[in-house]
N, C-alpha and C. Protein backbone atom coordinates (compact mmCIF):
# COMPACT_ATOMS: atom_id res chain seq x y z
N UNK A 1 0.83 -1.20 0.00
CA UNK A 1 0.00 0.00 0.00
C UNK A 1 0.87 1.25 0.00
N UNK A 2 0.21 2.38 -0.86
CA UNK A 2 1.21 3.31 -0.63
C UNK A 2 1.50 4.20 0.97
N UNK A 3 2.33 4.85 0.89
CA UNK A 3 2.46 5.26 2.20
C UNK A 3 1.76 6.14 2.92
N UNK A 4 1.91 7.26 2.11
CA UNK A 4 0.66 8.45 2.16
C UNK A 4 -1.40 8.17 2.14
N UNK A 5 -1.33 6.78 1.33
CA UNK A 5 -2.60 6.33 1.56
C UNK A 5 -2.53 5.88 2.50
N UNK A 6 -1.76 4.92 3.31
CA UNK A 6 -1.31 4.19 4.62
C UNK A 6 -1.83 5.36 5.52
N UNK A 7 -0.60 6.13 5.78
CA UNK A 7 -0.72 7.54 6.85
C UNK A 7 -1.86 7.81 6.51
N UNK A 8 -2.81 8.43 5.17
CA UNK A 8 -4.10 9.12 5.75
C UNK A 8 -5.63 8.13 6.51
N UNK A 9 -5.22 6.86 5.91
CA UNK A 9 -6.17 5.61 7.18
C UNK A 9 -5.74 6.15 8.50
N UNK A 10 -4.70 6.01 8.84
CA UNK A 10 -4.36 5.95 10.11
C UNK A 10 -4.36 7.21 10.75
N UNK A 11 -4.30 7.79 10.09
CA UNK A 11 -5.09 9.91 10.81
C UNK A 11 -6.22 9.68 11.10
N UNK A 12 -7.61 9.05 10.15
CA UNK A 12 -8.31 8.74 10.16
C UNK A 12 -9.06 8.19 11.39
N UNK A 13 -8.20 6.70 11.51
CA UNK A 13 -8.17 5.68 12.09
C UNK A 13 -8.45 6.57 13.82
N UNK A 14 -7.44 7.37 14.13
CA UNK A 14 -7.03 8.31 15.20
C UNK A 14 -7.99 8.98 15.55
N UNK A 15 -8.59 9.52 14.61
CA UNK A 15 -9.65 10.36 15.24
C UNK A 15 -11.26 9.59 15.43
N UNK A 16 -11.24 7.85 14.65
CA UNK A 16 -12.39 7.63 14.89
C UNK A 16 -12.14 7.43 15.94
N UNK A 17 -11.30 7.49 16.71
CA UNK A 17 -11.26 6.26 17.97
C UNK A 17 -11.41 7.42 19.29
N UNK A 18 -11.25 8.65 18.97
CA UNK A 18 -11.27 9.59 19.82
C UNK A 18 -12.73 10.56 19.59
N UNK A 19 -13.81 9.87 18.79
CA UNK A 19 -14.68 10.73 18.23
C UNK A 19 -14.68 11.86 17.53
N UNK A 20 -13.41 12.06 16.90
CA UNK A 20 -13.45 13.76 16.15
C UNK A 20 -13.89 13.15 14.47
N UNK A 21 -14.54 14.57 14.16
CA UNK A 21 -15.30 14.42 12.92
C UNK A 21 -14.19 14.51 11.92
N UNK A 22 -14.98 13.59 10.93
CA UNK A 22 -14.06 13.28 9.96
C UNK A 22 -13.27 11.95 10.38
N UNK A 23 -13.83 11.62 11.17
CA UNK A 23 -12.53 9.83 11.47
C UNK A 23 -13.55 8.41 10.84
N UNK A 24 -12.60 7.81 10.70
CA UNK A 24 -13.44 6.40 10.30
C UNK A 24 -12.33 5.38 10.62
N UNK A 25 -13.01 4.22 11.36
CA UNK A 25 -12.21 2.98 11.86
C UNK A 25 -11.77 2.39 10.20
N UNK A 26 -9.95 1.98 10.43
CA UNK A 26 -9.09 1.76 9.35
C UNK A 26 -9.70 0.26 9.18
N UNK A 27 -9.79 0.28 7.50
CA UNK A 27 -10.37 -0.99 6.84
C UNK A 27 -9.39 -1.33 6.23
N UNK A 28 -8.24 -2.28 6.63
CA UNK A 28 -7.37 -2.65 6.03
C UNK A 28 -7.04 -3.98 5.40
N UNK A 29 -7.97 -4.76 5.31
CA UNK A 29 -8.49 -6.19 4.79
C UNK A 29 -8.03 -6.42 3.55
N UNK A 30 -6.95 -7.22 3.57
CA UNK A 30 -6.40 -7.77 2.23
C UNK A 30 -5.21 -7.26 1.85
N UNK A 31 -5.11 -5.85 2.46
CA UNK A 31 -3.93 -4.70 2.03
C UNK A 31 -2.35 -5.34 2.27
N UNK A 32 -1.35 -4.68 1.41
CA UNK A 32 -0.14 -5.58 1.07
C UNK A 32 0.47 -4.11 2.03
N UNK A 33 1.03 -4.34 2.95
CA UNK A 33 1.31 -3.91 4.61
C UNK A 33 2.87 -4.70 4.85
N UNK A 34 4.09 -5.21 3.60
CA UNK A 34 4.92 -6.07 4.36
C UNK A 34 5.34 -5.07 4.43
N UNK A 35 6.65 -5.38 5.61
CA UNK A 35 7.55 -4.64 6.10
C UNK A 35 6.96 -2.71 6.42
N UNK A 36 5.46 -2.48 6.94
CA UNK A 36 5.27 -1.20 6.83
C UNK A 36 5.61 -1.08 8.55
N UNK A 37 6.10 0.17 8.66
CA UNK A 37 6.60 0.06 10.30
C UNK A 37 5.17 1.18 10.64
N UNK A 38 4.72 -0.16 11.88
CA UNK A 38 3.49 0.75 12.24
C UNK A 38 3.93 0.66 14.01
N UNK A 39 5.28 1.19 13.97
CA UNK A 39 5.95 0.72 15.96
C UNK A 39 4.71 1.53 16.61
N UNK A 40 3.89 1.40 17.28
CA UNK A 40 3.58 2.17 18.60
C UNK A 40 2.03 2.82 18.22
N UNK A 41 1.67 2.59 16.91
CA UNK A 41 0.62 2.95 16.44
C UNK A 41 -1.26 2.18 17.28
N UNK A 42 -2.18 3.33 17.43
CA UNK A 42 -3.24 2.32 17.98
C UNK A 42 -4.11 2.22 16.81
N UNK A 43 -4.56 0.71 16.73
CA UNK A 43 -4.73 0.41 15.56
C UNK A 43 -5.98 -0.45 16.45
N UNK A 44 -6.83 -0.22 17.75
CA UNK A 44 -7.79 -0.96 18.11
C UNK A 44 -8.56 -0.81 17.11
N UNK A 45 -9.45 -2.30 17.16
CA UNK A 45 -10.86 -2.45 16.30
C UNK A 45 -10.49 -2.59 14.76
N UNK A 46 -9.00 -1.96 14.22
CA UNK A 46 -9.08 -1.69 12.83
C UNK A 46 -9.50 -3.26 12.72
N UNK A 47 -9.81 -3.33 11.08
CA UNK A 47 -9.84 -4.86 10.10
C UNK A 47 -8.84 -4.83 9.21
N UNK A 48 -7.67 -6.02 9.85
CA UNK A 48 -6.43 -6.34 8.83
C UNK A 48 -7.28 -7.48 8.71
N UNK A 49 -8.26 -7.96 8.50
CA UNK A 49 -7.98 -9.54 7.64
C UNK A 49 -7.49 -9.77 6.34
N UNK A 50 -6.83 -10.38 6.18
CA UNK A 50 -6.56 -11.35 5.34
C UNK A 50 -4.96 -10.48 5.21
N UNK A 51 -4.48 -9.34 5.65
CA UNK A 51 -3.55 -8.20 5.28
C UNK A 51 -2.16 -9.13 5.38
N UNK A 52 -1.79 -8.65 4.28
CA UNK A 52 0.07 -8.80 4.17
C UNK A 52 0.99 -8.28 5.14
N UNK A 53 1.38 -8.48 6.33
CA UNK A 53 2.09 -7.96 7.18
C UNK A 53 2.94 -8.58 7.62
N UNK A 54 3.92 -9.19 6.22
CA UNK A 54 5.30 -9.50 6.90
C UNK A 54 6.29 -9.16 6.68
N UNK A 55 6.92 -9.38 7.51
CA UNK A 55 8.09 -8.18 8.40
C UNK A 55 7.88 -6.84 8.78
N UNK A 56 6.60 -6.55 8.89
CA UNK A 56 6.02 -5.48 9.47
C UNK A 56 6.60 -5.62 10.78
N UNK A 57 6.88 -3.56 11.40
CA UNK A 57 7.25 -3.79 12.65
C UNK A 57 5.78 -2.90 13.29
N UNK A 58 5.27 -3.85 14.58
CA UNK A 58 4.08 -3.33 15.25
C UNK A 58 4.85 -3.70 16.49
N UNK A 59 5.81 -3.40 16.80
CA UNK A 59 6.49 -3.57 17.98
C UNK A 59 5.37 -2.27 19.00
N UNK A 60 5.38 -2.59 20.06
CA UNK A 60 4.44 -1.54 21.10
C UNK A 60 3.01 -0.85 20.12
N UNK A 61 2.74 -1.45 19.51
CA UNK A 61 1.50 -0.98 18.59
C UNK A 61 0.10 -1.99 19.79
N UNK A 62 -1.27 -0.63 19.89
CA UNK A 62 -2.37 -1.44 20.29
C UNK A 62 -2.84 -2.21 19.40
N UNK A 63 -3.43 -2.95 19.38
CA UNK A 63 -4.10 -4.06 18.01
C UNK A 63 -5.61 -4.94 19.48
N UNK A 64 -5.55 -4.11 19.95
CA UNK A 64 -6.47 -4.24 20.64
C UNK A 64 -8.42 -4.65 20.09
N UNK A 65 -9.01 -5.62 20.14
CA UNK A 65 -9.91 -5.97 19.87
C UNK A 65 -9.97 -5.53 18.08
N UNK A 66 -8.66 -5.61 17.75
CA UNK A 66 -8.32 -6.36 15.97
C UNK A 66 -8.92 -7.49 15.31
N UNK A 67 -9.46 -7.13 13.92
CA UNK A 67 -9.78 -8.22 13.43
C UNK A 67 -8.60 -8.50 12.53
N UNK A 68 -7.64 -10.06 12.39
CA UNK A 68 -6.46 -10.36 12.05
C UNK A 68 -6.97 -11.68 11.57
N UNK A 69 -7.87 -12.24 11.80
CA UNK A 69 -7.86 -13.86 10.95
C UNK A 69 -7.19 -13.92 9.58
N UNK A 70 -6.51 -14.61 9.62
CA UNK A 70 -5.93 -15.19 8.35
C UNK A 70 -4.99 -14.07 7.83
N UNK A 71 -4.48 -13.39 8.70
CA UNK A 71 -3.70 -12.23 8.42
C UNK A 71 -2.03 -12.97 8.23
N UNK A 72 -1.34 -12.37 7.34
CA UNK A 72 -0.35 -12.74 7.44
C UNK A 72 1.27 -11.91 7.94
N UNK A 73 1.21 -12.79 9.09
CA UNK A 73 2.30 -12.01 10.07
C UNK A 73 3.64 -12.44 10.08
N UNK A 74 4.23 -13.44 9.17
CA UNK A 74 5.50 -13.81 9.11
C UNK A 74 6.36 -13.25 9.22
N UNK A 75 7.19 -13.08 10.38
CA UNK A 75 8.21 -12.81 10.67
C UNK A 75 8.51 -11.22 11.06
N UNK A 76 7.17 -10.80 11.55
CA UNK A 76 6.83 -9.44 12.14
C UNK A 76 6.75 -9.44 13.54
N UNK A 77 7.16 -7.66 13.40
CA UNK A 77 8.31 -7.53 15.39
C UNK A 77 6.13 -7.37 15.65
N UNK A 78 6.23 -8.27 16.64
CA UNK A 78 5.51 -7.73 17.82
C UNK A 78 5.60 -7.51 19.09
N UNK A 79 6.66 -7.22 19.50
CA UNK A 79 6.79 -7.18 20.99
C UNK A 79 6.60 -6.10 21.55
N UNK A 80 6.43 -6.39 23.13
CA UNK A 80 5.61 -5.15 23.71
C UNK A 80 4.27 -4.92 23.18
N UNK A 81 3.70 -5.35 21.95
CA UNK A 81 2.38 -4.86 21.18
C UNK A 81 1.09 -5.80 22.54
N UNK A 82 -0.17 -4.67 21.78
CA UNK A 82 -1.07 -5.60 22.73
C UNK A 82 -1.88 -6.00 22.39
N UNK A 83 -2.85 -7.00 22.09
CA UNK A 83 -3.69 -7.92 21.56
C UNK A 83 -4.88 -7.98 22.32
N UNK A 84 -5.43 -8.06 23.11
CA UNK A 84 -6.59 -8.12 24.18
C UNK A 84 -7.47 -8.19 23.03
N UNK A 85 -8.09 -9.55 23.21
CA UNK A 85 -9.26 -9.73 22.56
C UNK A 85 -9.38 -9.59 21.17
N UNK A 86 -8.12 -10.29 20.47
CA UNK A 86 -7.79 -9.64 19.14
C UNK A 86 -8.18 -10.98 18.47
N UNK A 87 -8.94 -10.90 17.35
CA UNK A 87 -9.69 -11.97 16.69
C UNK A 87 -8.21 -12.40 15.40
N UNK A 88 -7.38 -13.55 15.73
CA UNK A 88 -6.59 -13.76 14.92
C UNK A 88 -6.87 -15.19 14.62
N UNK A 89 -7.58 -15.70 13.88
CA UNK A 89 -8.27 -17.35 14.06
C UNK A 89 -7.52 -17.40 12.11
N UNK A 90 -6.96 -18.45 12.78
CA UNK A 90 -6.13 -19.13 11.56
C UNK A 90 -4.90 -17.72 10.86
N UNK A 91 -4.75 -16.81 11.73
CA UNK A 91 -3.57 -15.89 11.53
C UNK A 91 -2.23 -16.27 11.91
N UNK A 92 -0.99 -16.25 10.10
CA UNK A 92 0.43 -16.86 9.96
C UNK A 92 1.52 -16.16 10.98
N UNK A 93 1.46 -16.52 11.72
CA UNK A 93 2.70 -15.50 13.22
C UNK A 93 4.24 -16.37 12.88
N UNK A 94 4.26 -17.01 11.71
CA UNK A 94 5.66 -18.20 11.94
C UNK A 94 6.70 -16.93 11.73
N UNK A 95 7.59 -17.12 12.51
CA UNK A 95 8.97 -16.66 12.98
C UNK A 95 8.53 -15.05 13.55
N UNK A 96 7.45 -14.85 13.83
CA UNK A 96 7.10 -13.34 14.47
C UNK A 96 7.82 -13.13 15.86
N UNK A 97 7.96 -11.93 16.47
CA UNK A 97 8.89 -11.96 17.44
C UNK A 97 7.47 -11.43 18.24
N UNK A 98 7.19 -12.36 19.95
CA UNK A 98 5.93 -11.98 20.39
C UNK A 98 6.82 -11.97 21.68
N UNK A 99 7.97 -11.14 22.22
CA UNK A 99 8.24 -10.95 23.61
C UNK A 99 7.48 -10.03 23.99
N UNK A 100 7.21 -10.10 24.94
CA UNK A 100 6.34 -9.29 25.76
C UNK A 100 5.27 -8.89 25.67
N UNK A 101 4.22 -9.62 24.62
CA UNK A 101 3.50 -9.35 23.91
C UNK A 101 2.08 -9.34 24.72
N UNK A 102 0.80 -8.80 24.72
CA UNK A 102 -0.16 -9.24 25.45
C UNK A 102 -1.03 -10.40 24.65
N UNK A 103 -1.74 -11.02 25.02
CA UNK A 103 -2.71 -11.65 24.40
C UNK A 103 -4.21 -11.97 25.15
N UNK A 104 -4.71 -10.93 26.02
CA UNK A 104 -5.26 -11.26 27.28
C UNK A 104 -6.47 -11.14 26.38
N UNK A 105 -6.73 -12.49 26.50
CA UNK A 105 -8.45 -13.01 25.93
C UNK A 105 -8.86 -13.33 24.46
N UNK A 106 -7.24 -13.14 23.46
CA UNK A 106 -7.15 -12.99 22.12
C UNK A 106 -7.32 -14.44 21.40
N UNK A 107 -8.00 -14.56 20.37
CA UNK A 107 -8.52 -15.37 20.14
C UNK A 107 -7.14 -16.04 18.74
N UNK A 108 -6.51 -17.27 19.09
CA UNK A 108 -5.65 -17.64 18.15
C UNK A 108 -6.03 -18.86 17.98
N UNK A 109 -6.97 -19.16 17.33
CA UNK A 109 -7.46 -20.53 17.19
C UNK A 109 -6.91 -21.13 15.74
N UNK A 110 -6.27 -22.05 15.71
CA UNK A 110 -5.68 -22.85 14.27
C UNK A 110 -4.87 -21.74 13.72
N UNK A 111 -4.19 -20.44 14.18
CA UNK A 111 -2.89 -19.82 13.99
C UNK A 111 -1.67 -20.45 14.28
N UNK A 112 -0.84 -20.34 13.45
CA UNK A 112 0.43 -20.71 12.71
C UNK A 112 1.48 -19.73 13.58
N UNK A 113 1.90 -20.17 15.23
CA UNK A 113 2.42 -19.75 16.07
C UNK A 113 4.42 -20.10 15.73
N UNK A 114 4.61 -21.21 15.19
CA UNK A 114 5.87 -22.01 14.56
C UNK A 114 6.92 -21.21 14.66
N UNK A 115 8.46 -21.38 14.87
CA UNK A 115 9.49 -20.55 15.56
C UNK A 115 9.18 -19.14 15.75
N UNK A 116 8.12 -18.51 16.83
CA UNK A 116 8.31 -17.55 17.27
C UNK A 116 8.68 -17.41 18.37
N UNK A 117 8.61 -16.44 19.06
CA UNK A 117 9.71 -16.20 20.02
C UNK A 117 8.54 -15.52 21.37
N UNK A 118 8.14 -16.41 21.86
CA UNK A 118 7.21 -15.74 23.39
C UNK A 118 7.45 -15.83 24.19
N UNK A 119 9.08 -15.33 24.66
CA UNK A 119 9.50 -15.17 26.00
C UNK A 119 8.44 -13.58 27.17
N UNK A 120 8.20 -13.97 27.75
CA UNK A 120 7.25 -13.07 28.31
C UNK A 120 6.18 -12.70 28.19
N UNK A 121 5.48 -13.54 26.81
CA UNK A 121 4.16 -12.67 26.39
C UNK A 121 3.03 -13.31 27.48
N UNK A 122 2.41 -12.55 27.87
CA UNK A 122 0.86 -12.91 28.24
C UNK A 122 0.04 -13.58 27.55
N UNK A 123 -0.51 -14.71 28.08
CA UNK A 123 -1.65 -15.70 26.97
C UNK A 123 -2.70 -15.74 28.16
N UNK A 124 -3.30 -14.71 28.99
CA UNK A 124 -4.72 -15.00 29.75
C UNK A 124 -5.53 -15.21 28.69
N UNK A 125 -6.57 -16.30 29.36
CA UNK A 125 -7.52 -16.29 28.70
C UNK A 125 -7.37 -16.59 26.95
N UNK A 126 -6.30 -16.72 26.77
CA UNK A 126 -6.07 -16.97 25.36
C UNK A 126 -6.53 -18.30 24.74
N UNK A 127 -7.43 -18.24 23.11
CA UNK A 127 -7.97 -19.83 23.20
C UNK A 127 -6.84 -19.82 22.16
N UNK A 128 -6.23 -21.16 22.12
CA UNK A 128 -5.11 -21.42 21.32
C UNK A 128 -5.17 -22.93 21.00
N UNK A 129 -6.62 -23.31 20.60
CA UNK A 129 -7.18 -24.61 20.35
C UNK A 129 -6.84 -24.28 18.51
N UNK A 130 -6.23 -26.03 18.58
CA UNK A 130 -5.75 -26.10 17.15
C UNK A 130 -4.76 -25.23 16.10
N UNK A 131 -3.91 -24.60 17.59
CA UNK A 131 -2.60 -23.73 17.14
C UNK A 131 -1.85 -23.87 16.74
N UNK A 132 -0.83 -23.89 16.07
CA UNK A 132 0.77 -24.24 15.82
C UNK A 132 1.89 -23.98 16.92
N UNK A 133 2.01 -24.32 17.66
CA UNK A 133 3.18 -23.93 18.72
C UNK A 133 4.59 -23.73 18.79
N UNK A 134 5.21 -23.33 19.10
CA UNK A 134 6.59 -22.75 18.92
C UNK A 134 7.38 -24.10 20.10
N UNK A 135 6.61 -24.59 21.09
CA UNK A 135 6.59 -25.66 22.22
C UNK A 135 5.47 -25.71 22.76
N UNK A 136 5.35 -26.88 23.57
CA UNK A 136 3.91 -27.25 24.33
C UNK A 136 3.90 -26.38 25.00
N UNK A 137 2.53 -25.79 25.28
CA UNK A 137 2.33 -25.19 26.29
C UNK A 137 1.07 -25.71 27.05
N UNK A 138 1.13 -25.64 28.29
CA UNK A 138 -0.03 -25.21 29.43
C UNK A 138 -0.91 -24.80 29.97
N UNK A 139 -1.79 -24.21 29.65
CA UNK A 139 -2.69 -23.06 30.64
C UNK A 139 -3.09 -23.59 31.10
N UNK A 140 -3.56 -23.46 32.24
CA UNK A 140 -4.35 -23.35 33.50
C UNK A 140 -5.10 -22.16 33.88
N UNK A 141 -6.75 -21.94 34.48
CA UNK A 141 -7.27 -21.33 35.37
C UNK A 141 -8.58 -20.93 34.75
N UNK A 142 -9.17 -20.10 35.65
CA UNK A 142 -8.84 -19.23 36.54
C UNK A 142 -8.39 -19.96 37.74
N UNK A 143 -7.22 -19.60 38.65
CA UNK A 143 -6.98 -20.19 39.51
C UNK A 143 -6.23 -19.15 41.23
N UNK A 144 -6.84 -19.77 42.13
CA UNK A 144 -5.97 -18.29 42.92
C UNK A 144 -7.03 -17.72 43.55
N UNK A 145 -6.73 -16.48 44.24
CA UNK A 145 -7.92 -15.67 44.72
C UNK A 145 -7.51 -14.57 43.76
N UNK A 146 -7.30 -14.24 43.13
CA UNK A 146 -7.28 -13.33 42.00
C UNK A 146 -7.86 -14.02 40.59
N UNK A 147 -7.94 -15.56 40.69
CA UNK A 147 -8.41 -15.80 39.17
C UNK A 147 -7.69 -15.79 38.32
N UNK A 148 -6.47 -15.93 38.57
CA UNK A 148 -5.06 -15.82 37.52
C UNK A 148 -4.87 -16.75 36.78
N UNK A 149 -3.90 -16.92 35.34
CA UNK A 149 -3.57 -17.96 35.10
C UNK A 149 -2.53 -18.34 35.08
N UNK A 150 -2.19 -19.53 34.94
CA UNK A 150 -0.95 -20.13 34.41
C UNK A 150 -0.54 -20.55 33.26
N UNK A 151 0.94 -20.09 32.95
CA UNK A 151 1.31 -20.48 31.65
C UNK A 151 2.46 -22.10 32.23
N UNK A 152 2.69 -22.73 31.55
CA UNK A 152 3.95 -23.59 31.57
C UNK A 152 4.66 -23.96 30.37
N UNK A 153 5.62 -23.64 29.93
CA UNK A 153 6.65 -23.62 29.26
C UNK A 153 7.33 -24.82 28.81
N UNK A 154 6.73 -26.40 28.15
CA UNK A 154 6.81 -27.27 28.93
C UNK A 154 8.15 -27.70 28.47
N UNK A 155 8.66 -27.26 27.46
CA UNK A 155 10.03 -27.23 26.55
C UNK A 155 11.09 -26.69 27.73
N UNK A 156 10.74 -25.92 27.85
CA UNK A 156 11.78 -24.91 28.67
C UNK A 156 11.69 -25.07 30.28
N UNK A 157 10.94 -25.75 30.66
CA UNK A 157 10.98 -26.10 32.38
C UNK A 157 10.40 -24.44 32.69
N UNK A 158 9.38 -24.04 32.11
CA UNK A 158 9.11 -22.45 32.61
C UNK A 158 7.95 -22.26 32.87
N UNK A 159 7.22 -21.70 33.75
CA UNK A 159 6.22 -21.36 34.90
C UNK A 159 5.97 -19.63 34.84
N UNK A 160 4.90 -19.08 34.26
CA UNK A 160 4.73 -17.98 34.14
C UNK A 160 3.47 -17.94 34.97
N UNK A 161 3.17 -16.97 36.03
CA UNK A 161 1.82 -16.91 36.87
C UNK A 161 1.67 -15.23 36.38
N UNK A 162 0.75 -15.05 35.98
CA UNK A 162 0.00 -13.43 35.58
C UNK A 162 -1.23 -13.32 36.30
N UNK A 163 -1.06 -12.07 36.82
CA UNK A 163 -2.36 -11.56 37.74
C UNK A 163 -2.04 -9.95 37.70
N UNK A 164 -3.27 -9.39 38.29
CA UNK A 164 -3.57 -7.82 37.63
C UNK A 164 -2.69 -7.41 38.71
N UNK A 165 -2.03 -7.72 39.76
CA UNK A 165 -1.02 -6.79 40.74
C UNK A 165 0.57 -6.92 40.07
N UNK A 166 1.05 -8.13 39.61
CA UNK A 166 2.53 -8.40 39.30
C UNK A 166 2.32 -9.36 38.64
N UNK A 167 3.77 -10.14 38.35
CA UNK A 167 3.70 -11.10 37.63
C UNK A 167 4.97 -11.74 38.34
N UNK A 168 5.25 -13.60 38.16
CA UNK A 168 6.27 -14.02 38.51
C UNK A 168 6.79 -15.08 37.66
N UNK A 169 7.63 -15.60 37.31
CA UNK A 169 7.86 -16.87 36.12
C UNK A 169 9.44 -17.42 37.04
N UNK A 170 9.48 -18.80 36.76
CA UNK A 170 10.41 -19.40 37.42
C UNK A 170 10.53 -20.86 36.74
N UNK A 171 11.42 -21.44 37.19
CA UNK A 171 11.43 -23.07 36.82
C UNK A 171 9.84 -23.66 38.02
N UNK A 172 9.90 -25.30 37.14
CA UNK A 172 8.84 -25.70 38.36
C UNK A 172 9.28 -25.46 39.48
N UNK A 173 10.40 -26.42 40.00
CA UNK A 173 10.99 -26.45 41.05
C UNK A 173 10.91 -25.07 41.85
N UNK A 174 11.06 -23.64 41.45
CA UNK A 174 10.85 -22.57 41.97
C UNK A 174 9.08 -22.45 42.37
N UNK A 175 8.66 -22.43 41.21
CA UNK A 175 7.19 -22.47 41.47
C UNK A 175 6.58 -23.28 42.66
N UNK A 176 7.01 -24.53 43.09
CA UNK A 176 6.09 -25.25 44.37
C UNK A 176 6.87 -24.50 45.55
N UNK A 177 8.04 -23.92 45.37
CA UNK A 177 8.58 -23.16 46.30
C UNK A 177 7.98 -22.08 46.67
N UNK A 178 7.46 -21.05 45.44
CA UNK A 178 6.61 -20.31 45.53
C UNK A 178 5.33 -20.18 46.33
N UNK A 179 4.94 -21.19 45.85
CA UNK A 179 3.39 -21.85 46.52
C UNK A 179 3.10 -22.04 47.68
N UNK A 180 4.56 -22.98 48.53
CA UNK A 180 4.55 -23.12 49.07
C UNK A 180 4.84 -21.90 50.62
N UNK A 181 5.69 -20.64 49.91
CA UNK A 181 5.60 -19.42 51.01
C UNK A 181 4.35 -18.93 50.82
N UNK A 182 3.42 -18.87 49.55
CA UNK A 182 2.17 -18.06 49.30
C UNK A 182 0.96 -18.67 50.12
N UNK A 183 0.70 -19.99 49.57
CA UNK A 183 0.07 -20.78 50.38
C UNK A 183 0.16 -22.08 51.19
N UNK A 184 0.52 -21.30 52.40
CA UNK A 184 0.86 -22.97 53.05
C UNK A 184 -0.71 -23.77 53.31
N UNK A 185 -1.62 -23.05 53.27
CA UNK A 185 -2.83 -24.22 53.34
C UNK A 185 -3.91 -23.58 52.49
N UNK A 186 -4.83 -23.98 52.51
CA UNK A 186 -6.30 -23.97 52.59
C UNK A 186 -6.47 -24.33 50.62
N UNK A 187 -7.90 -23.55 50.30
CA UNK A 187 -8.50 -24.37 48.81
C UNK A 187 -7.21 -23.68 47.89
N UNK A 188 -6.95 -22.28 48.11
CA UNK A 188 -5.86 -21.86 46.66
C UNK A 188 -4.94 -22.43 46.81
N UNK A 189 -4.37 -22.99 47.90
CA UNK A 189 -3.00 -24.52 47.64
C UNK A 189 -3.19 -25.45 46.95
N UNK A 190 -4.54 -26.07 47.33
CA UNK A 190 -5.06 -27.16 46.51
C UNK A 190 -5.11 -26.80 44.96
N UNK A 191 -5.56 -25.65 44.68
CA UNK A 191 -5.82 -25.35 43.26
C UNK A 191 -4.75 -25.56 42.44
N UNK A 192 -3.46 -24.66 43.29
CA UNK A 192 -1.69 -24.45 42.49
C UNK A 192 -1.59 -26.17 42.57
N UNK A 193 -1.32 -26.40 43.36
CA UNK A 193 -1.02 -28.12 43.40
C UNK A 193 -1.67 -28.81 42.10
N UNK A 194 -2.66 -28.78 42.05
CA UNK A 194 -3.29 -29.04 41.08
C UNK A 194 -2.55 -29.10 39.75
N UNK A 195 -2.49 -27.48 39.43
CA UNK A 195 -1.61 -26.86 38.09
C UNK A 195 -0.08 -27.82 38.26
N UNK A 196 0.54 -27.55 39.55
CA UNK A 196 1.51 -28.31 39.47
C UNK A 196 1.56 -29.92 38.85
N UNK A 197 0.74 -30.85 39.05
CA UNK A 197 0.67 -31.72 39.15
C UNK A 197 0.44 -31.75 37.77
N UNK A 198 -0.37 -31.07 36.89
CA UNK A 198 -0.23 -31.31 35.82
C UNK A 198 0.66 -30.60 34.40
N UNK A 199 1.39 -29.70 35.23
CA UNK A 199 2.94 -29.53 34.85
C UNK A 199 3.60 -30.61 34.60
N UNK A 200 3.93 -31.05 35.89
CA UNK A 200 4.65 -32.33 35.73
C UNK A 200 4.13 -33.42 35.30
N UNK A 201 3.18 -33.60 34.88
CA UNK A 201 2.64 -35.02 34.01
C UNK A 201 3.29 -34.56 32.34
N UNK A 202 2.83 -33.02 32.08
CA UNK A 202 3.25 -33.08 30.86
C UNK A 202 4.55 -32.95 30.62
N UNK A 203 5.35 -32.53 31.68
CA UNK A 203 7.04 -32.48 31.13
C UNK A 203 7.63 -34.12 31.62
N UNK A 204 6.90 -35.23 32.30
CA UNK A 204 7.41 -36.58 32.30
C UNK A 204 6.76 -37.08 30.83
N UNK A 205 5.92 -36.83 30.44
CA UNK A 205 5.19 -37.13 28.98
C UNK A 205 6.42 -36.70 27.96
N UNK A 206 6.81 -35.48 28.23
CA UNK A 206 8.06 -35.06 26.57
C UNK A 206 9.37 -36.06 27.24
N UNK A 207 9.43 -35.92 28.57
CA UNK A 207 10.61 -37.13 28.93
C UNK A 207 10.70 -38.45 28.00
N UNK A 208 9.35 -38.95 28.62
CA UNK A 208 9.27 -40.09 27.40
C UNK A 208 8.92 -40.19 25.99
């Protein structure tokens, strides 16, 4: 897409989202977007389906309640970017960079996740039924008196717990340690135990 058509969507885009006249939510469905650097841009609600966006950098870009199905993201920076509730169902992420990425409630169902890189990203609530994975992963919850979840890392021996005050990630072995100063008794022990227990079923499962 050209650039100047690019930039005037996204002026656009800016003011629908703030109510000033003259704005309209960016319709970007199908549009050839590789390598366009959109770092830091809020791009909630727009429609990239089906959009060409690889090696695009959306590094710290909102993409917040985005429509992305079948979008193609190969090998585009997303880190730091945030996703919440971002409709990406059967969207290409292979070799995308997703550190730190959010995904709280984002929908990646039968997306093409394959050597990317999700050291740190958030997957609450994320459905990631019939995904491509980069390694097994885990979730668990809501679990906790906060309702948090769990990620497990099952490649990497890694334990990510996200909740709306902090966050903590560790090996297992750290994690029942964890648990064990947080909760020495009652039902939210039972719950982590739980998660634990089926941590370790799935990392004796890749054992064998």
């Amino acid at each position: 897409m050209d650039k100047d058509k690019l930039q005037e969507i996204l002026e656009r885009h800016e003011k629908w989202l703030i109510g000033e006249i003259g704005g309209e939510k960016a319709d970007l469905s199908g549009a050839d977007l590789s390598e366009a650097d959109l770092c830091g841009f809020d791009l909630c609600y727009a429609d990239l389906r089906g959009a060409n966006l690889q090696g695009a950098n959306l590094s710290g870009a909102d993409l917040s309640f985005c429509f992305l199905d079948k979008a193609d993201l190969r090998g585009a920076n997303l880190s730091e970017s945030i996703l919440n509730r971002a409709e990406m169902w059967s969207a290409n992420l292979q070799g995308a960079t997703l550190c730190n990425t959010v995904f709280d409630g984002a929908n990646l169902h039968d997306a093409n996740l394959s050597n990317t890189d999700l050291r740190g990203a958030l997957l609450n609530g994320t459905n990631l039924t019939a995904a491509k994975l980069p390694s097994r992963i885990l979730q668990v919850g809501p679990v906790g008196s906060q309702k948090e979840y769990v990620v497990c890392y099952i490649d990497d021996n890694l334990i990510r717990r996200d909740w709306l005050t902090s966050d903590w990630e560790g090996t297992l072995e750290e994690f029942k340690q964890h648990i064990d100063e947080e909760y020495p008794e009652g039902q939210y022990r039972q719950e982590f135990l739980v998660v634990v227990d089926m941590c370790e079923a799935m990392m004796k499962m890749e054992d064998n």
